[in-house]
C-alpha atoms as a PDB file:
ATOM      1  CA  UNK A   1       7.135  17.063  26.462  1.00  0.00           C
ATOM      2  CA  UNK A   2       4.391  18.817  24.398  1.00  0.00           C
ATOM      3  CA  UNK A   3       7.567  20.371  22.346  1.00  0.00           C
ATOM      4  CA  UNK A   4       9.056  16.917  21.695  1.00  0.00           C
ATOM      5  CA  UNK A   5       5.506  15.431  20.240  1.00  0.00           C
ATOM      6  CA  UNK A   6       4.879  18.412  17.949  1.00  0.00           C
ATOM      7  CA  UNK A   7       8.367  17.941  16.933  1.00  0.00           C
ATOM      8  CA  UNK A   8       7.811  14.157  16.049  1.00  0.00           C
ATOM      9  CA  UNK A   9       4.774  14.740  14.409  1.00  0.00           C
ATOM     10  CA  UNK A  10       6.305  17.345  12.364  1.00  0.00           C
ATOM     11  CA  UNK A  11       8.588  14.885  10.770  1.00  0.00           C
ATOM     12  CA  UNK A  12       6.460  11.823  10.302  1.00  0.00           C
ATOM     13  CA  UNK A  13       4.055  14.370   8.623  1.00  0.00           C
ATOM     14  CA  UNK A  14       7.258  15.371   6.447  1.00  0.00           C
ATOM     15  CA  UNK A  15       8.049  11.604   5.554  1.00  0.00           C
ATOM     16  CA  UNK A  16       4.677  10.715   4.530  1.00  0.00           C
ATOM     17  CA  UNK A  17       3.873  13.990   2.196  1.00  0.00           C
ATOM     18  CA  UNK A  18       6.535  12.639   0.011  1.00  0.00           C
ATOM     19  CA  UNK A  19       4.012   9.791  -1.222  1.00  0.00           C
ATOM     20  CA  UNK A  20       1.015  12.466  -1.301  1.00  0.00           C
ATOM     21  CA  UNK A  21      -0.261  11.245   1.963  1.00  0.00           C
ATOM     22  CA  UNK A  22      -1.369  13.254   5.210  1.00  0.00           C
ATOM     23  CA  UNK A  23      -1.525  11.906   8.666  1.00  0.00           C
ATOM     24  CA  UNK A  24      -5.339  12.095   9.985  1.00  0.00           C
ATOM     25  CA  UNK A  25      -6.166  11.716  13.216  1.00  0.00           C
ATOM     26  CA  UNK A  26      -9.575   9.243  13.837  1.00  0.00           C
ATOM     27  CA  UNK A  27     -11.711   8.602  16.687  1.00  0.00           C
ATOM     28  CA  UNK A  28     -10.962   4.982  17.159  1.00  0.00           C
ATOM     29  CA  UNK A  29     -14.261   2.960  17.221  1.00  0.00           C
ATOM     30  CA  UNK A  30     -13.956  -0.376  19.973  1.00  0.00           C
ATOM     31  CA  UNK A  31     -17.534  -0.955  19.514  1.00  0.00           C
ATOM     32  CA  UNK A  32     -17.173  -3.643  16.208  1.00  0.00           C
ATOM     33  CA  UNK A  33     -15.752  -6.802  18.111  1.00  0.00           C
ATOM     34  CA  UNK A  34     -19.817  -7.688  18.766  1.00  0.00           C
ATOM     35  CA  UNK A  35     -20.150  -6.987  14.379  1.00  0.00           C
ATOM     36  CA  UNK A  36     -17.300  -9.194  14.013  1.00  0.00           C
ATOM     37  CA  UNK A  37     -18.413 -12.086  16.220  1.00  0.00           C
ATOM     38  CA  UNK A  38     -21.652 -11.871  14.527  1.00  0.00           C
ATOM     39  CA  UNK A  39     -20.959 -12.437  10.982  1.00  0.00           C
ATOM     40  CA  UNK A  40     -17.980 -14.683  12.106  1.00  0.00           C
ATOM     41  CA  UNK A  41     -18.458 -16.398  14.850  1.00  0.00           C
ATOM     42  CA  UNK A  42     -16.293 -16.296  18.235  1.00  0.00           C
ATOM     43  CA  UNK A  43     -13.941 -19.329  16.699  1.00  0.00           C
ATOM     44  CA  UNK A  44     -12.358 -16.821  13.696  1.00  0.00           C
ATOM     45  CA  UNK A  45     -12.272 -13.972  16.245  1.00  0.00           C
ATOM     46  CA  UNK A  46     -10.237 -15.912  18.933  1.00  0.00           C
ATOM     47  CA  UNK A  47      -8.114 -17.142  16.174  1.00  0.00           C
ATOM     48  CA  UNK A  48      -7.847 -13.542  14.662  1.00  0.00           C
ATOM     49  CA  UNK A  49      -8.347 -14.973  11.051  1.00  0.00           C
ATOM     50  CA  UNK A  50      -8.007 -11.235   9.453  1.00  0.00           C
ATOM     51  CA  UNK A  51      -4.855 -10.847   7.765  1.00  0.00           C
ATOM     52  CA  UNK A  52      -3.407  -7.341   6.743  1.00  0.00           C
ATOM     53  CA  UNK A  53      -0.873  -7.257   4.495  1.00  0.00           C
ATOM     54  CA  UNK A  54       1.980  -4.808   4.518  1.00  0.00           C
ATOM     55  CA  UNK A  55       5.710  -5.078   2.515  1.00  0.00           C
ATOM     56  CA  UNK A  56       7.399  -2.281   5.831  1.00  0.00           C
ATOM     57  CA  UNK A  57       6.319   0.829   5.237  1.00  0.00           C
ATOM     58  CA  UNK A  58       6.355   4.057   7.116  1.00  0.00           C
ATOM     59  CA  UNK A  59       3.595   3.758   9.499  1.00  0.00           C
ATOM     60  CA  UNK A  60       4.941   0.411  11.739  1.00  0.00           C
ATOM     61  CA  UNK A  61       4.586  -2.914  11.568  1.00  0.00           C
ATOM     62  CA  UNK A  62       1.386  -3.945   9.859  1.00  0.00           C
ATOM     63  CA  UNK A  63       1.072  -0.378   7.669  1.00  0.00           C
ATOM     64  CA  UNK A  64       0.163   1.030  11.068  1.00  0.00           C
ATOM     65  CA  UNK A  65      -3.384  -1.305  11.807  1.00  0.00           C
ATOM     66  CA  UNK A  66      -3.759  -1.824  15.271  1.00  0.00           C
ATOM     67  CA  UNK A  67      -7.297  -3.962  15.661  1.00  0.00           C
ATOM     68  CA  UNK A  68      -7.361  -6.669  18.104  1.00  0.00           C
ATOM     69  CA  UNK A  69      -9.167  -9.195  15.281  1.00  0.00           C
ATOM     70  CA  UNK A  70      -6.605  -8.695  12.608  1.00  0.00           C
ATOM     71  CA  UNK A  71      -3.122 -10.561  12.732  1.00  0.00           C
ATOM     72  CA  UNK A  72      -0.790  -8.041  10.826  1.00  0.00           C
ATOM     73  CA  UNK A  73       1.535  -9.780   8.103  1.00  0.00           C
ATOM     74  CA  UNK A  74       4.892  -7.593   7.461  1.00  0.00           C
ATOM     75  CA  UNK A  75       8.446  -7.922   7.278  1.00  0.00           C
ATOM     76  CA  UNK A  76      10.206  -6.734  10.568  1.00  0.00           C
ATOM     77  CA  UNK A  77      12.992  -3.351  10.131  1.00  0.00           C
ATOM     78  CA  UNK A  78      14.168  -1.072  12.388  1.00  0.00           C
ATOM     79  CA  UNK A  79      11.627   1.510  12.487  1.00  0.00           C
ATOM     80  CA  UNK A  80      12.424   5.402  12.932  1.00  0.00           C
ATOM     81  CA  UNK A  81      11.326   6.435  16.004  1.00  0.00           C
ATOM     82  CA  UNK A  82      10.137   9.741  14.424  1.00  0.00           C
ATOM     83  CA  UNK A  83       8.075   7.996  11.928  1.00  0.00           C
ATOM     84  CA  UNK A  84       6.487   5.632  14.126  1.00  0.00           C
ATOM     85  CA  UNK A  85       5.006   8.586  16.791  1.00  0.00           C
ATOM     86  CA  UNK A  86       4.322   7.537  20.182  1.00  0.00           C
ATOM     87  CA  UNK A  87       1.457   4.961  19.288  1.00  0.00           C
ATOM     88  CA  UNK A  88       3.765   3.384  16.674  1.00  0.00           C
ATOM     89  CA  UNK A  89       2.943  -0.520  15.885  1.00  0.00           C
ATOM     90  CA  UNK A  90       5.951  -2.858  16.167  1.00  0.00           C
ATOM     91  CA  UNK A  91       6.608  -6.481  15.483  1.00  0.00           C
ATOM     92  CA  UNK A  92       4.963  -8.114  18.220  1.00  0.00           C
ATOM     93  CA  UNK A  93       5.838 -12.495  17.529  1.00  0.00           C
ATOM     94  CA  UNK A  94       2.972 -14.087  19.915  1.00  0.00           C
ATOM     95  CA  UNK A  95       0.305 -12.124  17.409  1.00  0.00           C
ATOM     96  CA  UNK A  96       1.878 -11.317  14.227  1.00  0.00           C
ATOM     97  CA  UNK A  97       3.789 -12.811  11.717  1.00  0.00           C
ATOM     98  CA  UNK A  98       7.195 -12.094   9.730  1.00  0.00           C
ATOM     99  CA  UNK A  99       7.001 -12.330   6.108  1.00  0.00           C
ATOM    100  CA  UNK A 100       9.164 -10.229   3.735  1.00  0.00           C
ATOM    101  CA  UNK A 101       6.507  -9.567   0.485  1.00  0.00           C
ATOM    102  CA  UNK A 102       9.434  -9.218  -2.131  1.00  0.00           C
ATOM    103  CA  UNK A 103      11.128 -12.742  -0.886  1.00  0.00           C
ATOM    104  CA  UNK A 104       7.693 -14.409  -2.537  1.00  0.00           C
ATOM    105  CA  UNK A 105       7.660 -16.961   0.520  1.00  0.00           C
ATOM    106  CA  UNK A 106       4.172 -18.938   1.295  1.00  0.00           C
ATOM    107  CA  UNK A 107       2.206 -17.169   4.291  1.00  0.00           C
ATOM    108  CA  UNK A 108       2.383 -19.653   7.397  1.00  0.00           C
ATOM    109  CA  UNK A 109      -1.331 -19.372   6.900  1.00  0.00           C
ATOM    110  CA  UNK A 110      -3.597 -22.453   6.469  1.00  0.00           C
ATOM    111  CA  UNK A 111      -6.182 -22.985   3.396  1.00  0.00           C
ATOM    112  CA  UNK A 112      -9.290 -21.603   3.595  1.00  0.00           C
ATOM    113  CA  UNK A 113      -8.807 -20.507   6.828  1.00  0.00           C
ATOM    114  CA  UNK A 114      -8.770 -16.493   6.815  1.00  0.00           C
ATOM    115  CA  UNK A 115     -12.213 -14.482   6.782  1.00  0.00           C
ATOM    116  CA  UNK A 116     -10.972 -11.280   5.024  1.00  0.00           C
ATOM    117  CA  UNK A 117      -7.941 -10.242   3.982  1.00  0.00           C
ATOM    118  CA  UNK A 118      -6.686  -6.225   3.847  1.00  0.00           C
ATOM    119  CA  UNK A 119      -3.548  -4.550   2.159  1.00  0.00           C
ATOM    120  CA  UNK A 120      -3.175  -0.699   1.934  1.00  0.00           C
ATOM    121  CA  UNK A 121      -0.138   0.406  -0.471  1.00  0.00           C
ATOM    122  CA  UNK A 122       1.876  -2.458  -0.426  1.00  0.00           C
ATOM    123  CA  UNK A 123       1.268  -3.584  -4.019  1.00  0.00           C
ATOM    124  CA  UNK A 124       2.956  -0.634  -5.310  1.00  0.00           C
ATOM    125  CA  UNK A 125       6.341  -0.986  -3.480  1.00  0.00           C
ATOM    126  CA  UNK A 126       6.932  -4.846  -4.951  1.00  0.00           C
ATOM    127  CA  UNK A 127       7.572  -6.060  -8.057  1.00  0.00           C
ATOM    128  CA  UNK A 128       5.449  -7.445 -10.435  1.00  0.00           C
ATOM    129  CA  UNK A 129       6.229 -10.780  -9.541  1.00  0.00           C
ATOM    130  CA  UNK A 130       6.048 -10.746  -5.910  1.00  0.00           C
ATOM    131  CA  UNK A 131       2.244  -9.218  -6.251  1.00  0.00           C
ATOM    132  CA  UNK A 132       1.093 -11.989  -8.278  1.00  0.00           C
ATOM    133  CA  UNK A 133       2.274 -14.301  -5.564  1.00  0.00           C
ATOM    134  CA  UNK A 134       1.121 -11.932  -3.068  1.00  0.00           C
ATOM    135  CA  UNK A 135      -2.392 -12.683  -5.002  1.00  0.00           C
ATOM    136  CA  UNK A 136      -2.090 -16.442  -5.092  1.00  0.00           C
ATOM    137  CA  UNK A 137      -1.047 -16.627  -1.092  1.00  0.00           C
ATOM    138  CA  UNK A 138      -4.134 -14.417  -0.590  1.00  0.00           C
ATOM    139  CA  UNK A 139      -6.606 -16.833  -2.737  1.00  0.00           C
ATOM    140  CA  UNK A 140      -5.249 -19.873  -0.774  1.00  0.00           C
ATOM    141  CA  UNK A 141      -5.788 -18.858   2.346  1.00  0.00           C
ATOM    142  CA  UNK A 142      -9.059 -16.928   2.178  1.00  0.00           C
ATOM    143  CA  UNK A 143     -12.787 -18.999   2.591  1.00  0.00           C
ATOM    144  CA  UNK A 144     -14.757 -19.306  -0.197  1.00  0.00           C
ATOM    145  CA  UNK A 145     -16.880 -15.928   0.424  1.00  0.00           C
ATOM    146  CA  UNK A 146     -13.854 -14.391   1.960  1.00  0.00           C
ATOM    147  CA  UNK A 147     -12.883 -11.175   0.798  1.00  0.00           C
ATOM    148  CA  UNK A 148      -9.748  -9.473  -0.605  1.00  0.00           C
ATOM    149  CA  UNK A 149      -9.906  -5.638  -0.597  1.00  0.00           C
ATOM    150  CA  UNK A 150      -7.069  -3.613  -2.018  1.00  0.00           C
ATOM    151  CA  UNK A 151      -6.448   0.138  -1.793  1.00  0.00           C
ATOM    152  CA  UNK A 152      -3.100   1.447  -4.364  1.00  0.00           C
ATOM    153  CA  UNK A 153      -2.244   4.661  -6.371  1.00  0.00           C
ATOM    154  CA  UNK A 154      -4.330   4.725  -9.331  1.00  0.00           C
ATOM    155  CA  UNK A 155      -1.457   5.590 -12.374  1.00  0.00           C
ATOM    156  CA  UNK A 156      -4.378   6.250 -14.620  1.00  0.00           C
ATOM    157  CA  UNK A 157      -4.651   9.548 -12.296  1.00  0.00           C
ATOM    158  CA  UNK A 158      -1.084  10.263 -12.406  1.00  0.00           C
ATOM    159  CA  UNK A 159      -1.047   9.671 -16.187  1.00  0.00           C
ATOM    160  CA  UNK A 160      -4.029  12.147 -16.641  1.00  0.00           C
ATOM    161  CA  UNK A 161      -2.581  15.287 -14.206  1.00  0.00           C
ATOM    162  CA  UNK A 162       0.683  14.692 -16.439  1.00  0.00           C
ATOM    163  CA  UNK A 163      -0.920  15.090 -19.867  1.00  0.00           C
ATOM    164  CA  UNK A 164      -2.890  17.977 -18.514  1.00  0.00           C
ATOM    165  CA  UNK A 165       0.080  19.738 -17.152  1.00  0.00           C
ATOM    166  CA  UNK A 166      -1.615  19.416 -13.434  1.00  0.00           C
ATOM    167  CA  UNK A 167       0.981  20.129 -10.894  1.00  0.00           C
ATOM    168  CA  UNK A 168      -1.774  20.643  -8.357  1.00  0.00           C
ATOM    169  CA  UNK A 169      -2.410  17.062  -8.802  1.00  0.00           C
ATOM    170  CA  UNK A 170       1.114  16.309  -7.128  1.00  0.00           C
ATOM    171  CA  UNK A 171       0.076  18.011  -4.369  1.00  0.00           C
ATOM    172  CA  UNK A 172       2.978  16.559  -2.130  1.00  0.00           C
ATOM    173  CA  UNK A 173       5.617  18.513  -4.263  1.00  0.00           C
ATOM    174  CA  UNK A 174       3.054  21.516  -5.409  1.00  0.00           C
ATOM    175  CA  UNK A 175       5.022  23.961  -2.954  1.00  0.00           C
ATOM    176  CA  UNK A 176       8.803  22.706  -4.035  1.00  0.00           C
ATOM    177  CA  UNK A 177       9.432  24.517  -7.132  1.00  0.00           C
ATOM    178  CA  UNK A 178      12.251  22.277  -7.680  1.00  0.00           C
ATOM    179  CA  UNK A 179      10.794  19.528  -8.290  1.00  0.00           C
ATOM    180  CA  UNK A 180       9.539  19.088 -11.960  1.00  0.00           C
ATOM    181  CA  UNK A 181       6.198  17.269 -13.051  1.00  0.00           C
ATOM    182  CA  UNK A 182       8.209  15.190 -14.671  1.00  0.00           C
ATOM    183  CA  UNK A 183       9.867  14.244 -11.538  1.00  0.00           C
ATOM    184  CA  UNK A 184       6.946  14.239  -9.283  1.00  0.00           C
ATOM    185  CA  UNK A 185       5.243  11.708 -11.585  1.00  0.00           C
ATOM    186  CA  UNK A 186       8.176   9.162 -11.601  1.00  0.00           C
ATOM    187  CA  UNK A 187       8.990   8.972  -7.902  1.00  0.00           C
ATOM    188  CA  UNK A 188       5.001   7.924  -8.026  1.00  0.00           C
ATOM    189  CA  UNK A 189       6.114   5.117  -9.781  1.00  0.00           C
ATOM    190  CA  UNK A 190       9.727   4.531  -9.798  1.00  0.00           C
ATOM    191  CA  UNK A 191      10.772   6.633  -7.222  1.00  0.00           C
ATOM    192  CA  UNK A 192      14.494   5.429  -6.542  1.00  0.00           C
ATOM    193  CA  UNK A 193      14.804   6.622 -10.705  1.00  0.00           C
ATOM    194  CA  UNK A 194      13.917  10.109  -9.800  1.00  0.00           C
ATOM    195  CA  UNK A 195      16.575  12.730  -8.982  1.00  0.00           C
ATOM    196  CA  UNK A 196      14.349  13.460  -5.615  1.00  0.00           C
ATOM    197  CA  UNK A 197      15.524  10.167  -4.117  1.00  0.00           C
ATOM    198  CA  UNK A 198      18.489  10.781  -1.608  1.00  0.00           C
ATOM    199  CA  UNK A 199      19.841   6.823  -2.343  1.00  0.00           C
ATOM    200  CA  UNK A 200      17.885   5.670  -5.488  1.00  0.00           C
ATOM    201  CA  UNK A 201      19.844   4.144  -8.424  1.00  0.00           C
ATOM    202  CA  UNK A 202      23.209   5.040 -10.056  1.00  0.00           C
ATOM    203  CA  UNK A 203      21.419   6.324 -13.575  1.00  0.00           C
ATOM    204  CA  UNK A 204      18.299   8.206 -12.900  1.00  0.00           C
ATOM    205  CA  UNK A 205      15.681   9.043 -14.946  1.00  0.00           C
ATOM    206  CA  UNK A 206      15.958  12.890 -16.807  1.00  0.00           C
ATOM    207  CA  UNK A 207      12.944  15.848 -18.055  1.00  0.00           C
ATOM    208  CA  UNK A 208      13.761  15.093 -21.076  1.00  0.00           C
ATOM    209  CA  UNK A 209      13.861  10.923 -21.223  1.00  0.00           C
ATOM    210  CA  UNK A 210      10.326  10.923 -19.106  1.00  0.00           C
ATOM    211  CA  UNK A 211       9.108  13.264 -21.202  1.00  0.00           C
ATOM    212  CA  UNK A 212      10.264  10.906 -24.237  1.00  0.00           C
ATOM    213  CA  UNK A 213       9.348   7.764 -22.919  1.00  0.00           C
ATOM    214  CA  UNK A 214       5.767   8.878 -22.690  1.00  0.00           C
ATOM    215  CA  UNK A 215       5.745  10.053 -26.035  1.00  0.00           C
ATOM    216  CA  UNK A 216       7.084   7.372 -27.556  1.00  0.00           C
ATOM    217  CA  UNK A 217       5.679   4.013 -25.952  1.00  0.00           C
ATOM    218  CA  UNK A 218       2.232   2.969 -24.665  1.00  0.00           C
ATOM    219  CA  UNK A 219       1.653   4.086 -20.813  1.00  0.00           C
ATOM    220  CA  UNK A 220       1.733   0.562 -19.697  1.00  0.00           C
ATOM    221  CA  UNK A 221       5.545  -0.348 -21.722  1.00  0.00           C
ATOM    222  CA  UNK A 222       7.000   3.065 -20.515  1.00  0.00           C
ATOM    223  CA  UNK A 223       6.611   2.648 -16.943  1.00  0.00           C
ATOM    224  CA  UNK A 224       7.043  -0.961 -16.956  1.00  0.00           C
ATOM    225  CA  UNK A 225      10.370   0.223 -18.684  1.00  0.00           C
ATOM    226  CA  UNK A 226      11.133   2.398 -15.438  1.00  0.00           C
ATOM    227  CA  UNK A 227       9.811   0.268 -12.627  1.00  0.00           C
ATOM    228  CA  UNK A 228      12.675  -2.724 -14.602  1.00  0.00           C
ATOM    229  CA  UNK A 229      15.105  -0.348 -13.653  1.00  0.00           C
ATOM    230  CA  UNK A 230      14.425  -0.691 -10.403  1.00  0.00           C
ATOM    231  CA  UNK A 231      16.871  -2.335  -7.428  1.00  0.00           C
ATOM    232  CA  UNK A 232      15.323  -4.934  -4.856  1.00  0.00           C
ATOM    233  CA  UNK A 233      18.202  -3.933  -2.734  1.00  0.00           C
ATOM    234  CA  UNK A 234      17.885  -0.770  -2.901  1.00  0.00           C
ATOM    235  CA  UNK A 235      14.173  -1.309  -2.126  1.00  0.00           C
ATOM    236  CA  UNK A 236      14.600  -3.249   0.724  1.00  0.00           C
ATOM    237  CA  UNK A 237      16.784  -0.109   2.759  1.00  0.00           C
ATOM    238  CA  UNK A 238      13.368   2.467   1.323  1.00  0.00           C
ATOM    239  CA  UNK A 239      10.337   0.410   1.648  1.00  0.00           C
ATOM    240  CA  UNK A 240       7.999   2.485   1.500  1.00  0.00           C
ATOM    241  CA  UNK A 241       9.286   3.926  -1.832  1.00  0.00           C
ATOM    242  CA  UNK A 242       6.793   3.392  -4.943  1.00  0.00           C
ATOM    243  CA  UNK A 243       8.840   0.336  -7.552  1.00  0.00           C
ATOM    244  CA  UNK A 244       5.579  -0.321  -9.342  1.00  0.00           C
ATOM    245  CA  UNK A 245       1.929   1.233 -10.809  1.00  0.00           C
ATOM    246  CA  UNK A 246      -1.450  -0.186 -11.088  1.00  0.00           C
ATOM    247  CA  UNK A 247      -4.451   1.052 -12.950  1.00  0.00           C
ATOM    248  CA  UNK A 248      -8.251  -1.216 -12.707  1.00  0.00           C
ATOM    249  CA  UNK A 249      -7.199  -2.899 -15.653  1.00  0.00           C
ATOM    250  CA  UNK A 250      -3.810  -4.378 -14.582  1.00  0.00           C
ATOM    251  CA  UNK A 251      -5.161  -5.063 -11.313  1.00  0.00           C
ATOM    252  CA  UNK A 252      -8.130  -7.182 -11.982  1.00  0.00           C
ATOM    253  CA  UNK A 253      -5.821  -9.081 -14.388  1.00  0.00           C
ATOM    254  CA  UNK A 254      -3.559 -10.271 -12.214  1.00  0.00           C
ATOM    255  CA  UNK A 255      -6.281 -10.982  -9.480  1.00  0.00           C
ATOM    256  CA  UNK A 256      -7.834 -13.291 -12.111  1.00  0.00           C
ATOM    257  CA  UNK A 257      -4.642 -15.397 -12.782  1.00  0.00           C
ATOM    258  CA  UNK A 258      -4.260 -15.803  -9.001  1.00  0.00           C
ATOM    259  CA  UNK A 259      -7.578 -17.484  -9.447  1.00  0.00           C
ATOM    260  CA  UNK A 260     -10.083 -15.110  -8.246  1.00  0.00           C
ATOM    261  CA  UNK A 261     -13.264 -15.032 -10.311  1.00  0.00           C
ATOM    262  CA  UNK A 262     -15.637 -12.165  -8.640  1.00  0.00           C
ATOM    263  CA  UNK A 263     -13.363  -8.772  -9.069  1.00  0.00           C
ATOM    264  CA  UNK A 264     -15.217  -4.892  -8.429  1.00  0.00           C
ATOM    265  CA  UNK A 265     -14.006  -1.684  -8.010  1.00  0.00           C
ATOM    266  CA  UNK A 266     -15.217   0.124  -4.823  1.00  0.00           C
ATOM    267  CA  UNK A 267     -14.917   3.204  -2.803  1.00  0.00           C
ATOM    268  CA  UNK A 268     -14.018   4.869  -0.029  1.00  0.00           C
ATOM    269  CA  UNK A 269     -15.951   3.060   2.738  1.00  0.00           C
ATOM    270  CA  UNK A 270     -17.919   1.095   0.444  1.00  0.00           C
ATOM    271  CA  UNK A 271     -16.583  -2.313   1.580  1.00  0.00           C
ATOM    272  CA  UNK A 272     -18.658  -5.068   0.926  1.00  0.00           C
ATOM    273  CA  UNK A 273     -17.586  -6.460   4.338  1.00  0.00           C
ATOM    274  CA  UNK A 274     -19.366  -4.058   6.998  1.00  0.00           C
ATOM    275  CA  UNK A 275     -16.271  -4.286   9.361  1.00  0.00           C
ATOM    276  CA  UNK A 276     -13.996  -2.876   6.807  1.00  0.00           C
ATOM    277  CA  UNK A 277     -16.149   0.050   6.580  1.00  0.00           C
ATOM    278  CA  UNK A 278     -14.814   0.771   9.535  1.00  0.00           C
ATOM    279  CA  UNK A 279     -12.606   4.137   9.017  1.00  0.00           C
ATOM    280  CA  UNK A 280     -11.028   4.022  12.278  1.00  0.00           C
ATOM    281  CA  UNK A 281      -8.831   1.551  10.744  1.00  0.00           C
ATOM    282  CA  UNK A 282      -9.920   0.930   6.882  1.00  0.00           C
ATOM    283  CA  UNK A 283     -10.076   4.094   4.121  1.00  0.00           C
ATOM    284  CA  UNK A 284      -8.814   6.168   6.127  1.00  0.00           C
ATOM    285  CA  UNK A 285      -6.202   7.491   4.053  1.00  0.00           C
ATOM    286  CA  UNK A 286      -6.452  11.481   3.323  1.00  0.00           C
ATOM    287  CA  UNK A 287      -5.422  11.660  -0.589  1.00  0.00           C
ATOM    288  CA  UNK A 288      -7.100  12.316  -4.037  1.00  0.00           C
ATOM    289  CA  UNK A 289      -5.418   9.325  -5.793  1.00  0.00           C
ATOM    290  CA  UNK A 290      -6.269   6.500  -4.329  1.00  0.00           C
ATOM    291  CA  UNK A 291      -7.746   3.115  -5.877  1.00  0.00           C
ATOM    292  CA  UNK A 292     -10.055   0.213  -4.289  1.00  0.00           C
ATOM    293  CA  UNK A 293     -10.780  -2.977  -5.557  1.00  0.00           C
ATOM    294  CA  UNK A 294     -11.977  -6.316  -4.125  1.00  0.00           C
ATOM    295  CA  UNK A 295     -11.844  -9.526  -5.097  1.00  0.00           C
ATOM    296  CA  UNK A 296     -14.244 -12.691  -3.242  1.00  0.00           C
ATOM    297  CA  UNK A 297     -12.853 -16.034  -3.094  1.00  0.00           C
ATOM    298  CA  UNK A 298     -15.733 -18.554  -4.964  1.00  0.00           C
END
């Protein structure tokens, strides 16, 4: 048995280095449901009105987030065993609810009910259009005073370790010599347009066309030029692959047209909400490129 579970973790912790992250194992902390009750009251805690956001990615239903206050919003796949691990989170109906991200379909949510509102990654494996919608759901449903806190790939980082030649950077791929900085950037972004992808697009991306690209056009036009080339379809059978890329700048823009007024970068564990500086289930990703924002309803 101890075999089999070193086995399993072996190949989740395969699948996830792809995308730069690390599985981390945390001491799970029950203690908060007397925080939560506190600044909330026992009506939003019997109700569970914290959402988490997720579009299916590898770590189970709900990104993997497994507290008892939060109702986890995801669409429902058939999960890989090997991915999931023995403590894998799947679609449970009576608590959580279906909602595909990229099908841009109103949460079954009501206005101004939800407390706080969490999404890890997701952003950055739907379209453009989808997150803006994603933003406007999120700005409906949230209290004034609720909060919306967002944790994505910064590209700016990306864009930087590329320009400086900083394979380390890419430290997912740093030990595959076969894979090109070139390569390792744009499966960051576009990842079924990079010759890594087992099942990405017909015509991928070359060297020598990233390398142009960049050289040629703005940041912002050349990867919004890749992430167009992009298939839904395709994306919906690899959803945890990257189809999109977000800097501070992009971000807070669209927050702003979703309506939000009060935008902020944070930090690691520098929530404004004290219950989402929780790392047993918030920040708790193990990476060097990650972004945090949040934006308060007002």
């Amino acid at each position: 048995m101890k075999e089999i579970k070193n086995a399993v973790k072996k190949i989740a912790e395969k699948i996830v280095s792809l995308f730069g992250f690390t599985i981390k194992r945390v001491v799970i902390k029950n203690d908060d449901l007397p925080l939560y009750i506190k600044l909330y009251g026992e009506e939003s805690v019997k109700h569970r009105r914290f959402y988490n956001i997720s579009a299916g990615s590898y770590l189970g239903f709900g990104g993997g987030m497994n507290h008892p206050c939060w109702t986890k919003i995801d669409v429902d796949r058939q999960w890989n065993k090997a991915q999931l691990g023995e403590k894998g989170v799947v679609y449970n109906p009576e608590r959580d609810i279906f909602c595909d991200m990229l099908a841009m379909e109103p949460f079954p949510v009501e206005t101004s009910a939800a407390e706080l509102v969490h999404t890890r990654f997701t952003i950055a494996s739907i379209t453009d259009a989808a997150a803006q919608y994603l933003f406007g759901e999120v700005h409906r449903i949230l209290k004034n005073g609720g909060i919306f806190r967002i944790s994505t790939p910064n590209i700016d980082l990306d864009y930087r370790a590329y320009f400086n030649n900083d394979m380390t950077f890419f430290y997912w791929f740093e030990n595959d010599k076969t894979v090109s900085i070139e390569q390792a950037f744009l499966f960051h972004v576009a990842s079924q347009l990079s010759s890594i992808h087992p099942d990405g697009v017909a015509e991928r991306i070359t060297d020598e066309q990233f390398r142009d690209l960049l050289k040629t056009k703005k940041m912002e036009d050349a990867l919004d030029f890749c992430t167009s080339k992009c298939s839904v379809e395709i994306q919906k059978k690899h959803r945890q692959d990257h189809i999109n890329w977000w800097n501070a700048k992009k971000l807070e823009r669209m927050l702003r047209l979703a309506g939000f007024k009060s935008i902020y970068l944070s930090s690691r564990e520098q929530s404004a909400s004290p219950v989402m500086r929780n790392e047993a289930y918030f920040d708790n990703e193990d990476n060097k490129f990650v972004m945090y924002m949040e934006a308060v309803k007002i």
